[in-house]
N, C-alpha and C. Protein backbone atom coordinates (compact mmCIF):
# COMPACT_ATOMS: atom_id res chain seq x y z
N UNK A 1 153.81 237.19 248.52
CA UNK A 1 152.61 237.99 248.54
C UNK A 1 151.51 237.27 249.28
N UNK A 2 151.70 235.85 249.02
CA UNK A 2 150.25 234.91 249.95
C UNK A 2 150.71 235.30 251.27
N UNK A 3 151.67 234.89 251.63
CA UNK A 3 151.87 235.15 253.42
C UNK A 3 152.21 236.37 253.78
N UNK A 4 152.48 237.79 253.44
CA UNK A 4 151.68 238.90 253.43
C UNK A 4 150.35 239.05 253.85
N UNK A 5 149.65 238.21 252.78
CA UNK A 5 148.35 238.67 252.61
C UNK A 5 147.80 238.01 253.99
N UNK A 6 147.78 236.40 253.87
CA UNK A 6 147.37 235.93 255.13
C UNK A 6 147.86 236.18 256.30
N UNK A 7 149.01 236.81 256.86
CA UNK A 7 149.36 237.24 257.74
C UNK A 7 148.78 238.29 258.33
N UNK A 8 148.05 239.40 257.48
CA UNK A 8 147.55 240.67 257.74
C UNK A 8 146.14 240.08 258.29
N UNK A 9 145.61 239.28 257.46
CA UNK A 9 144.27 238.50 257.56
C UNK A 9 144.05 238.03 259.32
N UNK A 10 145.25 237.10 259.33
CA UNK A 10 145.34 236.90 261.00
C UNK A 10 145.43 237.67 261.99
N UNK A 11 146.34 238.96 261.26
CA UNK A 11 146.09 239.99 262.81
C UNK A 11 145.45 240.32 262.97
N UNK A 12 144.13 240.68 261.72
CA UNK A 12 143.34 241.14 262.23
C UNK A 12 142.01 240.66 263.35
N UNK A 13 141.73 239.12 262.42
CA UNK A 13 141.13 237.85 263.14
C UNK A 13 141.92 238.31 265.01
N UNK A 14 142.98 238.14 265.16
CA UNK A 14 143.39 237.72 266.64
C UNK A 14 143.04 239.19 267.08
N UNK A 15 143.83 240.43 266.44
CA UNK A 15 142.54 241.47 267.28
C UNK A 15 141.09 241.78 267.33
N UNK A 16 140.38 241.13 266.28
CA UNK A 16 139.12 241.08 266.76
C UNK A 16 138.65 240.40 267.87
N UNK A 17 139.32 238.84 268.01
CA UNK A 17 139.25 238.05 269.20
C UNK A 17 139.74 238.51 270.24
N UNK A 18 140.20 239.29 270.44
CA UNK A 18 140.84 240.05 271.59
C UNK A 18 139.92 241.05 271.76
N UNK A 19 139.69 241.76 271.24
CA UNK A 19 138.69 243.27 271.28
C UNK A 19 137.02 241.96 271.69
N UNK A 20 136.78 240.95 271.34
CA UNK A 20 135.49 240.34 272.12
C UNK A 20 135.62 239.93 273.30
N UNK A 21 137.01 239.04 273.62
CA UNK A 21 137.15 238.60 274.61
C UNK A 21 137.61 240.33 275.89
N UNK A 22 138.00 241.26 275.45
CA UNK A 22 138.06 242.45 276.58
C UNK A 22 136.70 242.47 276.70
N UNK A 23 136.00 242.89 275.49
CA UNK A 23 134.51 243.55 275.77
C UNK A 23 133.19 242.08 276.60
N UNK A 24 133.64 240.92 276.60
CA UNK A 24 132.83 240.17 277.28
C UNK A 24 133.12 239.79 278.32
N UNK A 25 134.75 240.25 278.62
CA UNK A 25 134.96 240.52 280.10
C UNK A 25 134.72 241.73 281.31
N UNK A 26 134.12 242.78 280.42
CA UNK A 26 134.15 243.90 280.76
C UNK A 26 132.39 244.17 281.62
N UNK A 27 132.12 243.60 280.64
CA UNK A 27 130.51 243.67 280.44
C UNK A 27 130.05 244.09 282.10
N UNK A 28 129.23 245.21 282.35
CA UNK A 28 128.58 245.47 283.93
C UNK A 28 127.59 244.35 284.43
N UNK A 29 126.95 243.45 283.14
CA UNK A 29 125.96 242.74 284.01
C UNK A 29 126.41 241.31 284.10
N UNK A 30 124.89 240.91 284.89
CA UNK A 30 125.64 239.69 285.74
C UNK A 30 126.23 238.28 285.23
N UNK A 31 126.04 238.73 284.12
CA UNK A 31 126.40 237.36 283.10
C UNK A 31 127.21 236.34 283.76
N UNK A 32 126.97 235.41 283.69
CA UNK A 32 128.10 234.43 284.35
C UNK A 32 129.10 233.58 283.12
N UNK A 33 130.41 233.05 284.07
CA UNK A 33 131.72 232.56 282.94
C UNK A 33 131.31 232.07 281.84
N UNK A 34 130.09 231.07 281.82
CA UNK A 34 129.27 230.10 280.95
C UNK A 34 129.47 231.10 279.85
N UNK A 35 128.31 232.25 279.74
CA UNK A 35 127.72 232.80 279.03
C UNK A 35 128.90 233.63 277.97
N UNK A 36 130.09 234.23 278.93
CA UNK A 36 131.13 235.02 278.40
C UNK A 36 131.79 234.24 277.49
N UNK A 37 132.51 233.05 278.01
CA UNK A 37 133.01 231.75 277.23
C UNK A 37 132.43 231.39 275.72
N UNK A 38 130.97 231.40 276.14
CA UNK A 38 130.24 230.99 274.96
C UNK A 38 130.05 231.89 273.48
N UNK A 39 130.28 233.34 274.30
CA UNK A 39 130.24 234.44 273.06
C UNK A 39 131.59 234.73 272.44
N UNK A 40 132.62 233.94 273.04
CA UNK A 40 134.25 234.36 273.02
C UNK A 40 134.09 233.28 272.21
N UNK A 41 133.19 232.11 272.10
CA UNK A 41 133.65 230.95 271.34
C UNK A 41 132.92 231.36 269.81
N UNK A 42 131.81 231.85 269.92
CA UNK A 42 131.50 232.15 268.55
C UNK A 42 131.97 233.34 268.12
N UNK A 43 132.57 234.34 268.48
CA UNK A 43 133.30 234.80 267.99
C UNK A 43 134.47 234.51 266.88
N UNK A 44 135.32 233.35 267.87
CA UNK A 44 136.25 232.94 267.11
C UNK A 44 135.86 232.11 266.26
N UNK A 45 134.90 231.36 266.59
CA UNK A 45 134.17 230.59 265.14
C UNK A 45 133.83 231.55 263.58
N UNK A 46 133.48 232.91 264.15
CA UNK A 46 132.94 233.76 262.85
C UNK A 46 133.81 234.27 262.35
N UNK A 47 135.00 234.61 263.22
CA UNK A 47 136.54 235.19 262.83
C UNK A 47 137.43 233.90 261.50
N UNK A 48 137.30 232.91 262.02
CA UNK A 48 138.04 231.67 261.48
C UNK A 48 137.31 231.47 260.64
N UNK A 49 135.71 231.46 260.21
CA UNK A 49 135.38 231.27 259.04
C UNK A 49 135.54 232.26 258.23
N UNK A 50 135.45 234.27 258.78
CA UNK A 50 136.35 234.50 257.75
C UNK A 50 137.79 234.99 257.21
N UNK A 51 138.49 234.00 257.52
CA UNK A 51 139.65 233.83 257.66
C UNK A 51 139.96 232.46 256.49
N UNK A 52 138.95 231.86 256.91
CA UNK A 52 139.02 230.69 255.92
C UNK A 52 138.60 231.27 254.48
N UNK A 53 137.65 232.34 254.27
CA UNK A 53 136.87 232.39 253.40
C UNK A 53 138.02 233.29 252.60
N UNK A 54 138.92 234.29 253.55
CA UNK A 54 139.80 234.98 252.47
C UNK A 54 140.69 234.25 252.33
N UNK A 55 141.54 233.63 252.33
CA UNK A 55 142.12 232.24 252.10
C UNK A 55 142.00 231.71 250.97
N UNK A 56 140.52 231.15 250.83
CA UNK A 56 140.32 230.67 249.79
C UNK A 56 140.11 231.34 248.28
N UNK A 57 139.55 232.91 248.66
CA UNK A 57 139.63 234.07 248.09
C UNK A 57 141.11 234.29 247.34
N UNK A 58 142.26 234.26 248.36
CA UNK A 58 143.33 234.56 247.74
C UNK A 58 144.06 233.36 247.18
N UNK A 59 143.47 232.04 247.69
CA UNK A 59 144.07 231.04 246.76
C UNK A 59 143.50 230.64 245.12
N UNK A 60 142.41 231.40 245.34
CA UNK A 60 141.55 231.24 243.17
C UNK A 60 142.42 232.39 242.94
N UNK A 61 142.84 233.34 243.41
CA UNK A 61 143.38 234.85 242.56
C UNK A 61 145.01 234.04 242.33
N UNK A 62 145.53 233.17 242.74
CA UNK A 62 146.92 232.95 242.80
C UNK A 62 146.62 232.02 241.71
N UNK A 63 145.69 231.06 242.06
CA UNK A 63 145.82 229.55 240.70
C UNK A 63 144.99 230.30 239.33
N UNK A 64 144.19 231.62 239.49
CA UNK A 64 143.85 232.19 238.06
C UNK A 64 144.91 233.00 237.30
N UNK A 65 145.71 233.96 238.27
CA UNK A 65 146.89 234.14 237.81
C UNK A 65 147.80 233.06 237.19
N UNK A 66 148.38 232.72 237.88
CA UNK A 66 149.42 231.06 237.31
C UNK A 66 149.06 230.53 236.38
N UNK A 67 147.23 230.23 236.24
CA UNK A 67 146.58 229.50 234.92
C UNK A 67 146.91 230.76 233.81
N UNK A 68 147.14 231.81 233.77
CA UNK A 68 147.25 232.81 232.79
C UNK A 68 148.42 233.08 232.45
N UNK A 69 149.10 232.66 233.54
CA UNK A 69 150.91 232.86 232.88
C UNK A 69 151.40 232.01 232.27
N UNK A 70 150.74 231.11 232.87
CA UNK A 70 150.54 229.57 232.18
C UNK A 70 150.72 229.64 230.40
N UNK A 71 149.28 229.70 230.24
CA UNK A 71 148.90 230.52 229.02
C UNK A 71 150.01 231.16 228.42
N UNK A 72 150.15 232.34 228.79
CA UNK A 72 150.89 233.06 228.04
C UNK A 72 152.25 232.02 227.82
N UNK A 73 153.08 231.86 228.49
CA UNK A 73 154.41 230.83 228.23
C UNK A 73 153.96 230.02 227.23
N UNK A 74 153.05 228.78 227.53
CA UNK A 74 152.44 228.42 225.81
C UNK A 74 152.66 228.96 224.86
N UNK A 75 151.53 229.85 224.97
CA UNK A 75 151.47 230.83 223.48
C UNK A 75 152.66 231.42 222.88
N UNK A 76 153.78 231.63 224.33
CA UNK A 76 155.08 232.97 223.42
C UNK A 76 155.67 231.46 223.16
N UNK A 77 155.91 230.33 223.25
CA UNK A 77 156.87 229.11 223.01
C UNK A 77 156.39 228.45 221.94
N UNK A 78 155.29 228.44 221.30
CA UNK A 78 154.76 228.03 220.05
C UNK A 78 155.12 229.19 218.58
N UNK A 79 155.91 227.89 218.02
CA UNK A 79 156.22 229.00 216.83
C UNK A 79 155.10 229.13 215.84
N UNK A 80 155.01 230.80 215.45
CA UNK A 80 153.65 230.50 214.53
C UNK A 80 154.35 230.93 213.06
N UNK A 81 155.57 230.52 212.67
CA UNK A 81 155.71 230.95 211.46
C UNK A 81 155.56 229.31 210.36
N UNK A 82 155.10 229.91 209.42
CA UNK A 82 154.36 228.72 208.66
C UNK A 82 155.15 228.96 207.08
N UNK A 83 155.76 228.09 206.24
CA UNK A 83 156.45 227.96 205.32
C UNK A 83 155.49 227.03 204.22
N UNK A 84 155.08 228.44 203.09
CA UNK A 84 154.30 227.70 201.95
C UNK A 84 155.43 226.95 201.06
N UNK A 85 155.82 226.25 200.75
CA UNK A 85 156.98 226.09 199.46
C UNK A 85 156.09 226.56 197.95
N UNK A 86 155.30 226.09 197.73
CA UNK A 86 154.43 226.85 196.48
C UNK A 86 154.73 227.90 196.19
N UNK A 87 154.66 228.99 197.73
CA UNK A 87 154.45 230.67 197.49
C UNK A 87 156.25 230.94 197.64
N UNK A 88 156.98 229.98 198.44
CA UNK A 88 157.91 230.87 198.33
C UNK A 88 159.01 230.29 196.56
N UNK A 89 158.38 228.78 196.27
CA UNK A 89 159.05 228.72 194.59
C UNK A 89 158.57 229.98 193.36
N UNK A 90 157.10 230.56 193.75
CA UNK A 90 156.63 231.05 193.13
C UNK A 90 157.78 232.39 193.17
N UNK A 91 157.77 232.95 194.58
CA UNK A 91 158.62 234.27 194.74
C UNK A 91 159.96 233.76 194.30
N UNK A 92 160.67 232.70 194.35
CA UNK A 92 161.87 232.78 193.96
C UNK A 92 161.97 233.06 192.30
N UNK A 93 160.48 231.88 191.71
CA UNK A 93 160.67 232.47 190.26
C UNK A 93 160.36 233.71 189.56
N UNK A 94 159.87 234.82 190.18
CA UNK A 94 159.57 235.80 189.89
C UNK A 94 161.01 236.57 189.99
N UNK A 95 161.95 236.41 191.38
CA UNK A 95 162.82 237.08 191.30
C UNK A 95 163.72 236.82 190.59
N UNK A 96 163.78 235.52 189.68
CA UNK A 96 164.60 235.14 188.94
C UNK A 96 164.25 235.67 187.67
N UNK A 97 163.31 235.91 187.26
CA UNK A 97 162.93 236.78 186.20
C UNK A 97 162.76 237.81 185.80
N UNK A 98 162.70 238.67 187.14
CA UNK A 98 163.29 240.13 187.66
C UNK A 98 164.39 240.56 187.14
N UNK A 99 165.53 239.37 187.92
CA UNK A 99 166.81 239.29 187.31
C UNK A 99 167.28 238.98 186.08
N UNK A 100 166.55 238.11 185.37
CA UNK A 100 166.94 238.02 183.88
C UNK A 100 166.42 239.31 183.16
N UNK A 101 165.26 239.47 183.54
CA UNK A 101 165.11 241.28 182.40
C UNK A 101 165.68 242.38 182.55
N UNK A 102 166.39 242.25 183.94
CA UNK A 102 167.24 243.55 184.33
C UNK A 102 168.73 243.16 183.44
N UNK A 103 169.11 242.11 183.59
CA UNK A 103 170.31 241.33 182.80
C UNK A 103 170.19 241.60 181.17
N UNK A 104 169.44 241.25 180.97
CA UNK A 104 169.05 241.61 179.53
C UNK A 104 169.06 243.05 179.18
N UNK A 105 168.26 243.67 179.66
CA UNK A 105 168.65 245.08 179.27
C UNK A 105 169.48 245.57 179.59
N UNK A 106 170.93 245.00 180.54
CA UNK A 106 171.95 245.64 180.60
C UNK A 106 172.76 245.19 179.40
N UNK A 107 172.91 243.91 179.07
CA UNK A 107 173.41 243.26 178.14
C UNK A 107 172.90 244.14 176.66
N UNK A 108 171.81 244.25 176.55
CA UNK A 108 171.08 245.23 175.15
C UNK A 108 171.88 246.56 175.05
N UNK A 109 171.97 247.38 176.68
CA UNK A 109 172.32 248.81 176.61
C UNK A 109 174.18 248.39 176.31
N UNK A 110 174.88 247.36 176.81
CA UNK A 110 176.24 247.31 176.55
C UNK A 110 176.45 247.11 175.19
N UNK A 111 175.48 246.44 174.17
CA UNK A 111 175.73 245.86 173.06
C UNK A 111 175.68 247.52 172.01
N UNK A 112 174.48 248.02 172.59
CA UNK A 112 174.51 249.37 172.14
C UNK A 112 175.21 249.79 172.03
N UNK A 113 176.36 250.54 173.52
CA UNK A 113 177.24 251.15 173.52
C UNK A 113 178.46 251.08 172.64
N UNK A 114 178.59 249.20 172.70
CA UNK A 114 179.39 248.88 171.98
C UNK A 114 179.74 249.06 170.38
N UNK A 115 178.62 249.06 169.70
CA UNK A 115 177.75 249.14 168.26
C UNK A 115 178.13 250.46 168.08
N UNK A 116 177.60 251.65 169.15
CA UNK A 116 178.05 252.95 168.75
C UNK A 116 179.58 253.51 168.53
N UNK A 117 180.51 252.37 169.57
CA UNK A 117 182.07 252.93 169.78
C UNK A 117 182.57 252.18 168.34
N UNK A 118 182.06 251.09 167.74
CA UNK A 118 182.76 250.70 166.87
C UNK A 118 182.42 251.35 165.57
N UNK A 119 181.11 251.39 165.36
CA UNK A 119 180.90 252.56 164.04
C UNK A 119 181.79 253.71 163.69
N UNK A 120 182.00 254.20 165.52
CA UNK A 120 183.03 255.56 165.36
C UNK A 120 184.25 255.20 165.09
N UNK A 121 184.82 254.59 165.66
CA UNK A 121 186.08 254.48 165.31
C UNK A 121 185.95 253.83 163.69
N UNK A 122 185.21 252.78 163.55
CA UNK A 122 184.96 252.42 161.84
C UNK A 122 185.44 253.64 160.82
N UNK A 123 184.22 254.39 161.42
CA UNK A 123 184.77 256.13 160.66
C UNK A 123 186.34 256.78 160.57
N UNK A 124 186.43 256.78 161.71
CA UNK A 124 187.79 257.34 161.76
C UNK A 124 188.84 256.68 161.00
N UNK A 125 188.79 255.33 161.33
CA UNK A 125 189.68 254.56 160.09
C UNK A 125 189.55 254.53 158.84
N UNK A 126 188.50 254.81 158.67
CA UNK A 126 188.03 255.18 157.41
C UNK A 126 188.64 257.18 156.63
N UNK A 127 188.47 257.62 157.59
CA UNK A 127 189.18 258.86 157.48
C UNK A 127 190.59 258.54 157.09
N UNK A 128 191.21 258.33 158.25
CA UNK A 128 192.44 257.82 158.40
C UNK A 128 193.05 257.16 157.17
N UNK A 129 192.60 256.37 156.92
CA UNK A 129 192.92 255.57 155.37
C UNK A 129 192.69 255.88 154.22
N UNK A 130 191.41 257.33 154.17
CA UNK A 130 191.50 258.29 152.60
C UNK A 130 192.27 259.05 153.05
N UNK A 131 193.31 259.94 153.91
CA UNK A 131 194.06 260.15 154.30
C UNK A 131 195.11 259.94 153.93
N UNK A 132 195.16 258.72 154.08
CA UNK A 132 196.77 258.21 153.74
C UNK A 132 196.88 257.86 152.62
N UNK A 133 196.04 257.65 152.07
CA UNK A 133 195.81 256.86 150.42
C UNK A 133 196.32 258.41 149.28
N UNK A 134 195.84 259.13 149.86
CA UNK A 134 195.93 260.13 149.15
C UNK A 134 197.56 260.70 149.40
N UNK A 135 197.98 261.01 150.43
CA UNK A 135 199.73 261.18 150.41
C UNK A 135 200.35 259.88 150.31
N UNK A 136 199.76 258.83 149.88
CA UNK A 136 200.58 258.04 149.74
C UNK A 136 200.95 257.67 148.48
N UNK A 137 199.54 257.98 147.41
CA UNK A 137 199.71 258.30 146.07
C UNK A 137 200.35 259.29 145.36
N UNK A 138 200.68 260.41 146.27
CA UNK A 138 201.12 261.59 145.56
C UNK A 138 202.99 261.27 145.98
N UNK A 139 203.33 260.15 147.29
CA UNK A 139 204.57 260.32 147.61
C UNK A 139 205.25 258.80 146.25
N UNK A 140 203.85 258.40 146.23
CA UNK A 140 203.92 256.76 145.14
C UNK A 140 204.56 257.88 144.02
N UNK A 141 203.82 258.39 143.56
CA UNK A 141 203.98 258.94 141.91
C UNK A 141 205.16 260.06 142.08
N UNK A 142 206.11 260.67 143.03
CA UNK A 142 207.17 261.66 143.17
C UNK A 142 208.10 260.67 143.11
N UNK A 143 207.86 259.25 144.06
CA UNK A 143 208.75 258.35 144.23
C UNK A 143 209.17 257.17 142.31
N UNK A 144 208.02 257.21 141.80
CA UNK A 144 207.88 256.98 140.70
C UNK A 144 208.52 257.54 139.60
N UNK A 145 208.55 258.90 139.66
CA UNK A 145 208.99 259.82 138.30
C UNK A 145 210.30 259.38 139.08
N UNK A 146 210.95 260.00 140.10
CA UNK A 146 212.33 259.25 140.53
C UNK A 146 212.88 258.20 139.92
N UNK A 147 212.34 257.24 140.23
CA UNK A 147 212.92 255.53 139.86
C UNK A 147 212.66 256.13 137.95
N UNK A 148 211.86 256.31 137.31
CA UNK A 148 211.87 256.51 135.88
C UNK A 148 212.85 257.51 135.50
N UNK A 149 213.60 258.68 136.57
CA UNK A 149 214.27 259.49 136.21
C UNK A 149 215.86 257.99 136.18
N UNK A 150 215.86 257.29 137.32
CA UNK A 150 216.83 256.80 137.52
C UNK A 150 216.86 255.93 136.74
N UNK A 151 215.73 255.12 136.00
CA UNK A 151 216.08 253.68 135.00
C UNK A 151 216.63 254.70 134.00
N UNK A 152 216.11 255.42 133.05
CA UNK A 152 216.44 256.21 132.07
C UNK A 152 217.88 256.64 132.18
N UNK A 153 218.64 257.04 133.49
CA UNK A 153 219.57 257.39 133.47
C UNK A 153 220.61 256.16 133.24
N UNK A 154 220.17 255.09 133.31
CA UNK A 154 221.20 253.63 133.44
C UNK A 154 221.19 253.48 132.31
């Protein structure tokens, strides 16, 4: 982009010096070589200074750029993440206590469940066993008069 730029800069400089040097050769009056020479020379003196001046123009726009990219590369290459240990023991103990009350009340709701399945079935065995107690007394005492029918008979 610099030699672009300064390149355009120069053509124009050398056609201006060209467009003075036609027009001070051209000139109808009597001017003599001295005089033509002398305006062809400051010409190119005013051309070259500004030539110099954009130059220097486009060399601050190149080193203010660069100083800014500069910059930026710094800034994106510096890490800004920052590690409290305080805040993050603090968050670990919170989540650890998160986890124990969620634990706990699963442990409470299983103990529940559990408490409720065994009562029931408690019951049922409990059924189950006046149940049986009862045909088992009535098959005891049929089985009974039997054996008393049978000692009696010996």
């Amino acid at each position: 982009m610099i030699s672009s730029v300064s390149l355009s800069l120069l053509r124009r400089a050398s056609v201006a010096l060209f467009v003075f040097g036609v027009l001070a050769a051209c000139q109808k009056n009597d001017a003599s070589a001295d005089q033509a020479a002398g305006k062809l020379n400051n010409a190119a003196q005013l051309a070259g200074q500004k030539l110099d001046q954009a130059a220097s123009y486009v060399g601050q726009q190149v080193d203010a750029t660069k100083n800014a990219a500069q910059q930026n590369l710094d800034s994106a290459s510096a890490p800004s993440i920052k590690i409290d240990p305080a805040a993050l023991a603090s968050s670990a103990q919170a989540n650890l206590q998160n986890a124990a009350s969620a634990a706990n009340a699963q442990l409470g709701k299983a103990a529940s469940i559990t408490g409720q399945g065994l009562e029931t079935a408690g019951r049922k065995l409990q059924a189950w066993s006046a149940q049986n107690a009862g045909a088992s007394a009535s098959s005891t005492a049929s089985s009974d008069s039997g054996d008393a029918q049978k000692q009696m008979d010996k």
